[in-house]
Protein backbone atom coordinates (compact mmCIF):
# COMPACT_ATOMS: atom_id res chain seq x y z
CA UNK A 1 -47.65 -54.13 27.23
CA UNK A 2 -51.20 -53.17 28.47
CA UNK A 3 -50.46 -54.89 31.55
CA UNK A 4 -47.64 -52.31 32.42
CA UNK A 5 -49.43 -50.22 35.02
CA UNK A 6 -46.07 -47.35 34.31
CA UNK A 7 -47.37 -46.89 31.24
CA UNK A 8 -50.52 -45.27 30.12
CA UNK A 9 -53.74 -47.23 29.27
CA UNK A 10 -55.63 -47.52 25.62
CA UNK A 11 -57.89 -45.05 25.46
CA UNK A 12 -60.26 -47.98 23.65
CA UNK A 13 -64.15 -48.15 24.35
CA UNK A 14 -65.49 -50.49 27.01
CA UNK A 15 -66.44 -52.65 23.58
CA UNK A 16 -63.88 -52.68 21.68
CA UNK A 17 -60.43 -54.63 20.93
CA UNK A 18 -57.80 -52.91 23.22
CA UNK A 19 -55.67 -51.07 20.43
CA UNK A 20 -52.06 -50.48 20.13
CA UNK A 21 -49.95 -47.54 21.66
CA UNK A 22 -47.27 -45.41 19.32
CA UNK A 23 -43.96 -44.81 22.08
CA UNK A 24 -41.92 -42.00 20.82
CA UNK A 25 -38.45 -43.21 21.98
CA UNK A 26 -35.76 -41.14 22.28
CA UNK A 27 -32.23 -42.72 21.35
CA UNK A 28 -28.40 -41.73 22.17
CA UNK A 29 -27.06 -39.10 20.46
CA UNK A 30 -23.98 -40.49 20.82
CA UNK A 31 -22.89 -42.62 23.82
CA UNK A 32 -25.27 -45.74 23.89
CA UNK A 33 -24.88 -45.64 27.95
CA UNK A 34 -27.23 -42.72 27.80
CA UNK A 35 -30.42 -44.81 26.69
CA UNK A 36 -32.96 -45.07 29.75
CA UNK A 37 -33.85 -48.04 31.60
CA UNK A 38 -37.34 -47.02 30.55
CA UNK A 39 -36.62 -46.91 26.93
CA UNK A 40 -34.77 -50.12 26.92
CA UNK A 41 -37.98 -51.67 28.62
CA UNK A 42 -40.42 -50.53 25.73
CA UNK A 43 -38.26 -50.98 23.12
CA UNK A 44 -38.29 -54.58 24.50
CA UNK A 45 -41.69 -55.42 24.48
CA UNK A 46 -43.15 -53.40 21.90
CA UNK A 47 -44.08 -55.47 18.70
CA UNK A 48 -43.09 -52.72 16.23
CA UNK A 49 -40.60 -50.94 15.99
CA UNK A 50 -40.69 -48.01 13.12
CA UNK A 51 -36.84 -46.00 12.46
CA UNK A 52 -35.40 -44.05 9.95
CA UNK A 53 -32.73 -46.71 9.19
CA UNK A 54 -33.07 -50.11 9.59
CA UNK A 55 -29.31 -50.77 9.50
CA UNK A 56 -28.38 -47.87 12.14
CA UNK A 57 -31.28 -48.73 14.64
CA UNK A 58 -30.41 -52.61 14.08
CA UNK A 59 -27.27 -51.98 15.24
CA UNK A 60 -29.03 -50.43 18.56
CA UNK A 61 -31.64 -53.26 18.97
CA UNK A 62 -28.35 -56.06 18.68
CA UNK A 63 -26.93 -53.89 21.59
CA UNK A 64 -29.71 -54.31 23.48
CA UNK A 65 -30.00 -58.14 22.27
CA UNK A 66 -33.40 -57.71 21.14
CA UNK A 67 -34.55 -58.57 17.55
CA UNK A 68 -37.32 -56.62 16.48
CA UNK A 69 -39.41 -56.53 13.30
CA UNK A 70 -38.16 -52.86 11.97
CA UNK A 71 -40.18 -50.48 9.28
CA UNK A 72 -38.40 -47.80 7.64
CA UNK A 73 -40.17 -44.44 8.23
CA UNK A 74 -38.26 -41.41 7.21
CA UNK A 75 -38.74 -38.13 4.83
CA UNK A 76 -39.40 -39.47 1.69
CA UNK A 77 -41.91 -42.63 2.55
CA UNK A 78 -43.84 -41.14 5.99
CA UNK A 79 -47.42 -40.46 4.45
CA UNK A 80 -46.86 -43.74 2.64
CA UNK A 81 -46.16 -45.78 5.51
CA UNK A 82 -47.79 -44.30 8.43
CA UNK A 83 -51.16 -45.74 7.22
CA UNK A 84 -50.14 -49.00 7.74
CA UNK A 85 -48.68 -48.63 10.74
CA UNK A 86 -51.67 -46.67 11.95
CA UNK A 87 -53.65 -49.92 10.69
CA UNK A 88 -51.25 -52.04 13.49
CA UNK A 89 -51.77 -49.94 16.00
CA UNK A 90 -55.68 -50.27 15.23
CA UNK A 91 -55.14 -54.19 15.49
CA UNK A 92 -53.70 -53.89 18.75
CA UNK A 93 -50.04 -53.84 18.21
CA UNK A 94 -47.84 -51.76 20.01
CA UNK A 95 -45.00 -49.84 17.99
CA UNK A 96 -42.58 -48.11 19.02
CA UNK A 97 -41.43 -44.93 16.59
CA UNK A 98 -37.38 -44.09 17.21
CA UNK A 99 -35.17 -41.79 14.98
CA UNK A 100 -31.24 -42.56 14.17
CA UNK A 101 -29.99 -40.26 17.43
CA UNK A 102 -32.08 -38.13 19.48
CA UNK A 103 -35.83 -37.65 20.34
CA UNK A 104 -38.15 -38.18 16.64
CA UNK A 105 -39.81 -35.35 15.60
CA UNK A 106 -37.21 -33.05 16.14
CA UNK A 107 -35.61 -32.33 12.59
CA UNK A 108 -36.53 -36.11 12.18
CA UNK A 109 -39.75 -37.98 10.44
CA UNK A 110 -42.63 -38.78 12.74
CA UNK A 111 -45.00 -35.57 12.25
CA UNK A 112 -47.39 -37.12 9.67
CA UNK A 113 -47.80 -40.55 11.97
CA UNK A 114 -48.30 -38.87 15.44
CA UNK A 115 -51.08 -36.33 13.72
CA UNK A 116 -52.94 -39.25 12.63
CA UNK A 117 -52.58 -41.31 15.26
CA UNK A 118 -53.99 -38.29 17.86
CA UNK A 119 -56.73 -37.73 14.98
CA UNK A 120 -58.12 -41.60 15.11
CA UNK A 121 -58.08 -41.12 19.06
CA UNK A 122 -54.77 -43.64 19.19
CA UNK A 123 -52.69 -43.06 22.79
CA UNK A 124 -49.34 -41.27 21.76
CA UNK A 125 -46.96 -41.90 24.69
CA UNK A 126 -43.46 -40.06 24.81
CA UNK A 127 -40.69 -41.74 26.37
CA UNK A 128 -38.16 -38.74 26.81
CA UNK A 129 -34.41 -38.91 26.42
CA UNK A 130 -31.21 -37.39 24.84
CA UNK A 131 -31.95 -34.13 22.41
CA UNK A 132 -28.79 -32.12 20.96
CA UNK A 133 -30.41 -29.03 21.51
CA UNK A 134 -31.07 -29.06 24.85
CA UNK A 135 -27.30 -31.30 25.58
CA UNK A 136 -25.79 -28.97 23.62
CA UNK A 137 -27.41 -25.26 25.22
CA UNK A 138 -26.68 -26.81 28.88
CA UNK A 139 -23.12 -26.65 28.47
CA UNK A 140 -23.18 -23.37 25.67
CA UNK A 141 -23.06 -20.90 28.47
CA UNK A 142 -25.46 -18.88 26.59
CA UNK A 143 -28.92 -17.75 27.56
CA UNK A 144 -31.44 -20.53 27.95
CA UNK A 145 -34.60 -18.35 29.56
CA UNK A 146 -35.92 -17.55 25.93
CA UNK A 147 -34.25 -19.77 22.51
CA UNK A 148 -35.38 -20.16 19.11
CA UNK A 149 -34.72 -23.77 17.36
CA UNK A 150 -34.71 -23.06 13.76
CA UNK A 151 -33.55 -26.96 12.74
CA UNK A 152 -31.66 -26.82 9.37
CA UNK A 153 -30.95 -23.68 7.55
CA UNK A 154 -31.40 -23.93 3.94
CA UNK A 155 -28.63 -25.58 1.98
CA UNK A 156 -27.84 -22.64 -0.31
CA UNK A 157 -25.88 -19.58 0.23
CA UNK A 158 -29.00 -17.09 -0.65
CA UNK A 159 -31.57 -18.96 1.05
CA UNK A 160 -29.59 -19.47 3.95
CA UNK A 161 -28.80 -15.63 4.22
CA UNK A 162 -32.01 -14.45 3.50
CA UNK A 163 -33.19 -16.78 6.75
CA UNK A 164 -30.43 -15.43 8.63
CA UNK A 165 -31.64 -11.83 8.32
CA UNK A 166 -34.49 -12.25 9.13
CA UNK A 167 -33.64 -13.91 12.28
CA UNK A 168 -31.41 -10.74 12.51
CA UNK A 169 -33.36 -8.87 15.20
CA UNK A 170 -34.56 -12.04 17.40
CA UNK A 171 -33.45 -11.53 20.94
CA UNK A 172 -34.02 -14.90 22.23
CA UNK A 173 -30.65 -17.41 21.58
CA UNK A 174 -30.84 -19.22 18.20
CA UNK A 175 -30.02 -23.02 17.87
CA UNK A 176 -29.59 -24.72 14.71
CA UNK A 177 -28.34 -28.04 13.29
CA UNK A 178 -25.18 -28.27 10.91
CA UNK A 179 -23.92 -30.97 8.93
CA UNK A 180 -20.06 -31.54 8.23
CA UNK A 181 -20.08 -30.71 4.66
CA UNK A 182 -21.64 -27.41 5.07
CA UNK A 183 -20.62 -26.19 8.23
CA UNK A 184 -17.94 -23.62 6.98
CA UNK A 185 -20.37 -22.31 4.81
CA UNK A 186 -22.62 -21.51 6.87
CA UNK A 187 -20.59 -19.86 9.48
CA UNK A 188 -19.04 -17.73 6.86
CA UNK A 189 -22.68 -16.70 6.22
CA UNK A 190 -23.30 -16.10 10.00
CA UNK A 191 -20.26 -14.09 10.07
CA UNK A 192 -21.51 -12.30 7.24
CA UNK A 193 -25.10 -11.34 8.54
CA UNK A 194 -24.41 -10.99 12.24
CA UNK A 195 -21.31 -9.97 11.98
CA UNK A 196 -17.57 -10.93 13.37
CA UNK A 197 -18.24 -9.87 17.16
CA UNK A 198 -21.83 -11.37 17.52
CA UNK A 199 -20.91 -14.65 19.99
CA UNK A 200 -21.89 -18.21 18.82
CA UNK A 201 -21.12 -21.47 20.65
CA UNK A 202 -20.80 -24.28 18.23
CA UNK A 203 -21.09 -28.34 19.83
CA UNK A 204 -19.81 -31.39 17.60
CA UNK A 205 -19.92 -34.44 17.97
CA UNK A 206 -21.66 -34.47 21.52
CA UNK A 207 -21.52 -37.48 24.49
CA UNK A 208 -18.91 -39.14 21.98
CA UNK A 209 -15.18 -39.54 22.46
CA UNK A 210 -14.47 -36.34 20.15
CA UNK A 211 -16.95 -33.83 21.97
CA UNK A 212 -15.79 -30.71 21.08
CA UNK A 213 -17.18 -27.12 21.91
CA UNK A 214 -16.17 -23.88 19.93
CA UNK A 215 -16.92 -20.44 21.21
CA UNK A 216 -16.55 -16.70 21.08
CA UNK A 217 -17.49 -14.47 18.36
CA UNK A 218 -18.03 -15.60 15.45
CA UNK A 219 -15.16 -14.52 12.95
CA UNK A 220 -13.19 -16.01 16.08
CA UNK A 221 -14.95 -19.53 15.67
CA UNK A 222 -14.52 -19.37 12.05
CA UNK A 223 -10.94 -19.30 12.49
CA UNK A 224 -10.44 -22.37 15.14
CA UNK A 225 -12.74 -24.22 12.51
CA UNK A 226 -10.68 -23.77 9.96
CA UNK A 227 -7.53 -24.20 11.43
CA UNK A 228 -8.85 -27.61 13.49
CA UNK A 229 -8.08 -30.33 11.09
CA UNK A 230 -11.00 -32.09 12.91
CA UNK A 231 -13.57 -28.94 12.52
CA UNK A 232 -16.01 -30.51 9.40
CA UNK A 233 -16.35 -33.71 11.01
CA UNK A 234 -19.31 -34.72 13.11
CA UNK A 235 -22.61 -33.08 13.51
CA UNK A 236 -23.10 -29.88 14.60
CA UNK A 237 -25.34 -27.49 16.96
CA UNK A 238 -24.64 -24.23 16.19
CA UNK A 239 -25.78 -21.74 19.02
CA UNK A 240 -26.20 -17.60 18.62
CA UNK A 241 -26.22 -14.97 21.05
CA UNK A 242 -29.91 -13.04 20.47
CA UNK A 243 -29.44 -9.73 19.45
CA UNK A 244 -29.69 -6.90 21.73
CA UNK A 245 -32.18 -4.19 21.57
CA UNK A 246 -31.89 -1.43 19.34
CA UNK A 247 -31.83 1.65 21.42
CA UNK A 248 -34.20 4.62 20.05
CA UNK A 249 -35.01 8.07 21.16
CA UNK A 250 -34.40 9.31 24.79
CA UNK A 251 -32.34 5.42 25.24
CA UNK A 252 -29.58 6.82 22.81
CA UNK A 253 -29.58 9.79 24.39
CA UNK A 254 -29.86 12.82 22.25
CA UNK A 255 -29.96 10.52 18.73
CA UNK A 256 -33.09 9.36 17.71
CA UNK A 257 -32.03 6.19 15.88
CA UNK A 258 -35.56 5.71 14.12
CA UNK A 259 -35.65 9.70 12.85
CA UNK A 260 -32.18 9.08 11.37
CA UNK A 261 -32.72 5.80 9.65
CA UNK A 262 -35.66 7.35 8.58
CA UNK A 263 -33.82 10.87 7.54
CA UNK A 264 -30.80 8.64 5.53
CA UNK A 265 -33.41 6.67 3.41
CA UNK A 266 -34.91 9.62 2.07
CA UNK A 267 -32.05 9.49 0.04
CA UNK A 268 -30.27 6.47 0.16
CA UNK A 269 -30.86 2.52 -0.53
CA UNK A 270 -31.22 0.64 2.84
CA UNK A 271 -27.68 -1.42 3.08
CA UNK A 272 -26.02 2.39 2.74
CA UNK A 273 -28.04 3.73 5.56
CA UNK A 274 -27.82 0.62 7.79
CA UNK A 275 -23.93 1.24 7.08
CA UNK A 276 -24.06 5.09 7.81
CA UNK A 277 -26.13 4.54 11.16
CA UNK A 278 -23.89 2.24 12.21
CA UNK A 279 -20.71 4.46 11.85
CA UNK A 280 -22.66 6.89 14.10
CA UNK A 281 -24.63 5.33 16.41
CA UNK A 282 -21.85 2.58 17.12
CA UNK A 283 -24.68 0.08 16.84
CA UNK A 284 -24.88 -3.39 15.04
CA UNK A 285 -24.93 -2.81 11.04
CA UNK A 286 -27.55 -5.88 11.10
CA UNK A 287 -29.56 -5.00 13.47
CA UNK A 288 -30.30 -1.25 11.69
CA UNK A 289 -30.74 -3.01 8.53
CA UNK A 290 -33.76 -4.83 10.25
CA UNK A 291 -34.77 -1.91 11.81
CA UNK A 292 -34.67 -0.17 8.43
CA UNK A 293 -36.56 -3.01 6.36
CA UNK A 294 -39.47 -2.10 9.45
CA UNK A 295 -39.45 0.89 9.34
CA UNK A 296 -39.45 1.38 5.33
CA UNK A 297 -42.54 -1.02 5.55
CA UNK A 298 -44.19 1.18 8.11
């Protein structure tokens, strides 16, 4: 592949053996007619190519008619195997790192092997494609100026709360991934911390046959979920409206929302005031209960 003058050049020493290059691919998400022409050509002539699953990707390479030697890299073998690869790349092989659906790195494994390729001085070339967040936020209708990917929320209730509130105050639009299995969960948990009202855009199963988008507020979605006999299947990307700004002194007028928060927890426990000051400010229960945990820190 060093001949390709498209693609970038080792970064080897007048001296030395050329070495290898590590392409981070990015893969369909879904529809296979979404994989670049550019992909397709590296993919073809790489002489490695390193996936999370050799029996999803090989389905992939048959499309494409290639047959390519595959390594498994994913979670629970990266720092294992990424020396050895690393060692390839040394020797002059190109390999070519893709993840079951998407672009690698994002909520996939690749981290460990592109840090230590960049730290031995190895050229890192990404071949961009298909992500589910961005596919998914282009069609939300949601803010995109300013978003916060948070991946994966934790897979119990309490941890998955506890992150929730403290993303309870973030203004920018929040994306995360959802699998089938917990996705009622964790809506009931959004519902929960953000309350019913708070509007979330949910995609499944995007660029396939079944693409499905779900949106208004949340104790809304909730209900079409539960009611679609379809709504756990497929992956999800769950997207959040970012809070709005809690309004203090002259912005709320004659109430000084900070003085009263401040005022009620002199003599009550936090969740009591944040309930108070939301009965009479009108303002999101949530959001005061941030503003409380703040301002009790202060």
């Amino acid at each position: 592949m060093k001949s390709e003058a498209d693609e970038p050049a080792s970064r080897a020493g007048k001296n030395d053996a050329p070495k290898g290059t590590l392409y981070i691919v990015a893969t369909p998400i879904g529809n296979l007619e979404d994989l670049s022409p550019r992909a397709s050509n590296v993919l073809s002539k790489v002489d490695v190519v390193a996936v999370e699953d050799t029996r999803h990707s090989g389905r992939l390479l048959q499309h494409l008619g290639l047959q390519k030697r595959m390594i498994a890299l994913h979670d629970h073998n990266e720092r294992a195997r990424a020396g050895s690869l690393l060692d390839e790349l040394e020797a002059g092989l190109d390999v070519a790192l893709i993840s079951d659906a998407g672009t690698p790195l994002i909520s996939d494994p690749g981290y460990v092997l592109v840090r230590e390729a960049r730290n031995r001085g190895l050229t890192v070339s990404p071949i961009p494609g298909p992500c589910a967040i961005v596919t998914a936020l282009s069609a939300a209708g949601l803010p995109t100026d300013r978003f916060l990917f948070v991946g994966f929320l934790p897979a119990k209730r309490t941890g998955r709360r506890t992150a929730l509130e403290e993303l309870g105050q973030e203004r920018a639009t929040l994306v995360f991934y959802e699998s089938p299995h917990r996705i009622l969960d964790a809506m009931r948990d959004l519902v929960k911390v953000f309350g019913e009202s708070r509007e979330v855009v949910l995609g499944r199963e995007l660029t396939k046959t079944f693409e499905t988008f779900y949106s208004g507020g949340m104790g809304e979605v909730l209900e079409k979920l539960e009611s679609d006999p379809h709504g756990t299947k497929g992956e999800f990307v769950v997207m959040v409206r970012g809070a709005e700004p809690v309004e203090t002194g002259e912005e709320c007028g004659a109430l000084d929302v900070d003085r009263l928060i401040r005022l009620l927890m002199a003599e009550l426990p936090v969740k009591k005031v944040a309930r108070m000051a939301a009965e009479l400010t009108g303002l999101s229960k949530n959001v005061l209960y941030q503003r409380a945990l703040e301002l009790k820190q202060d």
